[in-house]
Protein backbone atom coordinates (compact mmCIF):
# COMPACT_ATOMS: atom_id res chain seq x y z
CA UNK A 1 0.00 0.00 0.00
CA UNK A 2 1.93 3.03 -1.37
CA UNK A 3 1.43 5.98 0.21
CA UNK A 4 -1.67 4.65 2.18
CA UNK A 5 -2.47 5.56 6.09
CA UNK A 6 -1.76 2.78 8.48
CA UNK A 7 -4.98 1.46 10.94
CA UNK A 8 -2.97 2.42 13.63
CA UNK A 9 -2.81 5.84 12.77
CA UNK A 10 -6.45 6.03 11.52
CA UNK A 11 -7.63 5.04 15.05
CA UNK A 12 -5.40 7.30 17.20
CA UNK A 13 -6.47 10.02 14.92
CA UNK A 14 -10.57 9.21 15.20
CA UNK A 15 -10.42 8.64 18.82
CA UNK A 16 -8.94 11.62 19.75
CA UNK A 17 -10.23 13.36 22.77
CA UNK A 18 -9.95 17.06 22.66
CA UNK A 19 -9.17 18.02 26.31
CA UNK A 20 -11.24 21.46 28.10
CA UNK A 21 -9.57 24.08 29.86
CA UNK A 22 -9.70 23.68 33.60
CA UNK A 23 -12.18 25.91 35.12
CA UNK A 24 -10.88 28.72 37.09
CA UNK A 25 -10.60 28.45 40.66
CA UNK A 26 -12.65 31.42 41.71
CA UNK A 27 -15.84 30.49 40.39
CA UNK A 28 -16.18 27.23 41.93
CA UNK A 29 -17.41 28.45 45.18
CA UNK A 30 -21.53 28.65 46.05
CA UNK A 31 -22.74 31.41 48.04
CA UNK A 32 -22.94 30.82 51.87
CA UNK A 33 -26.37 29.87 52.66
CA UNK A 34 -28.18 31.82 55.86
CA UNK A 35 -28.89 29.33 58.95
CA UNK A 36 -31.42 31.58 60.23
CA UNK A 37 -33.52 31.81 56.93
CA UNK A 38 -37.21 30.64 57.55
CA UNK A 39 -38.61 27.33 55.65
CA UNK A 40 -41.05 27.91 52.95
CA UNK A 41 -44.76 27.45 55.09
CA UNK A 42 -45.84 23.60 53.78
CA UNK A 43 -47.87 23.24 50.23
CA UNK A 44 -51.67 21.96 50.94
CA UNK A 45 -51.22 18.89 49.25
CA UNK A 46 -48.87 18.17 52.14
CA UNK A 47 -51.12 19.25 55.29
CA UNK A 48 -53.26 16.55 53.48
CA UNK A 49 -50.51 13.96 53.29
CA UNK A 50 -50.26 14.60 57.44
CA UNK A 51 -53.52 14.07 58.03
CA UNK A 52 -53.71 11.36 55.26
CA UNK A 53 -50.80 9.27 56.81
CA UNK A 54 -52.05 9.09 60.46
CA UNK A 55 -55.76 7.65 58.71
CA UNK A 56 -54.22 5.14 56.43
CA UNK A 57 -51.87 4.15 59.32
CA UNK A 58 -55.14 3.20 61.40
CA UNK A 59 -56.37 1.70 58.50
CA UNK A 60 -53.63 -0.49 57.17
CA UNK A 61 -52.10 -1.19 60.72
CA UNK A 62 -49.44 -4.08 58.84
CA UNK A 63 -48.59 -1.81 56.01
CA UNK A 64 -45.09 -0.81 56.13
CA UNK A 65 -44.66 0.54 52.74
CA UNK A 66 -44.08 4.40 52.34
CA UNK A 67 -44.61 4.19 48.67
CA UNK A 68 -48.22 2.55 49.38
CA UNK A 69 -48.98 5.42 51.49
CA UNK A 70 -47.66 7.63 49.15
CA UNK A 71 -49.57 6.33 45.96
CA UNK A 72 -52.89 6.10 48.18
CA UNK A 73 -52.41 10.04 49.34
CA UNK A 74 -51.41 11.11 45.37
CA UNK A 75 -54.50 9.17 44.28
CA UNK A 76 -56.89 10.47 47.02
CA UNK A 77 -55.77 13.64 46.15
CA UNK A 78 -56.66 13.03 42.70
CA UNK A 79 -59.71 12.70 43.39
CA UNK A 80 -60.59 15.47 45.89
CA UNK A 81 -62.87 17.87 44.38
CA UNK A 82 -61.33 21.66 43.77
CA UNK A 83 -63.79 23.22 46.75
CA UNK A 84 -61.85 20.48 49.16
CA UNK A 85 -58.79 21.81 47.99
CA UNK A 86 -59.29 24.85 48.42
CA UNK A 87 -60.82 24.70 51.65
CA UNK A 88 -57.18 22.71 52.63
CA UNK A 89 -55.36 25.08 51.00
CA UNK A 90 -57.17 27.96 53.15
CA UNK A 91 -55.78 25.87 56.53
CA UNK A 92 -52.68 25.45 55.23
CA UNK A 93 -52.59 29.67 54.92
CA UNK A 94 -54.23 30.39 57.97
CA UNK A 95 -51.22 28.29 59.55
CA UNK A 96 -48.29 30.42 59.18
């Protein structure tokens, strides 16, 4: 093979990895969160999931499972009318 490339030196070439630039050193840092800062007051889907939890507990005494609980709450919730919702949603204000 006159004049012809090699495999060798078709493959080196192809799998090539161009390297990045390292990132500078200064940026790398996050800004220093407050300890103090208040939580966010709780969303009213979960004030339901409180309530929700203690009633299924009573219910299903041998169920262990948080995901069960979980997919019963998301599917109760479903089905909750918007008035219901609302009305939790008013609780879950009048909380903070």
């Amino acid at each position: 093979m006159k004049g012809g490339k090699s495999k060798t030196e078709t493959r080196s070439s192809k799998l090539s990895v161009a390297k990045k630039p390292a990132k500078a050193a200064g940026r790398s840092k996050a800004a220093a969160k407050d300890p103090n800062k208040p939580k966010r007051p709780a969303s009213a889907f979960f004030v339901f999931m409180e309530d929700f939890r203690q009633t299924y507990k009573k219910e299903h005494p041998s169920n262990k499972s948080v995901a069960a609980v979980g997919k019963a709450g998301g599917e109760k919730w479903k089905s909750l009318s918007d008035s219901v919702r609302s009305l939790i949603s008013v609780d879950c204000s009048l909380c903070i």
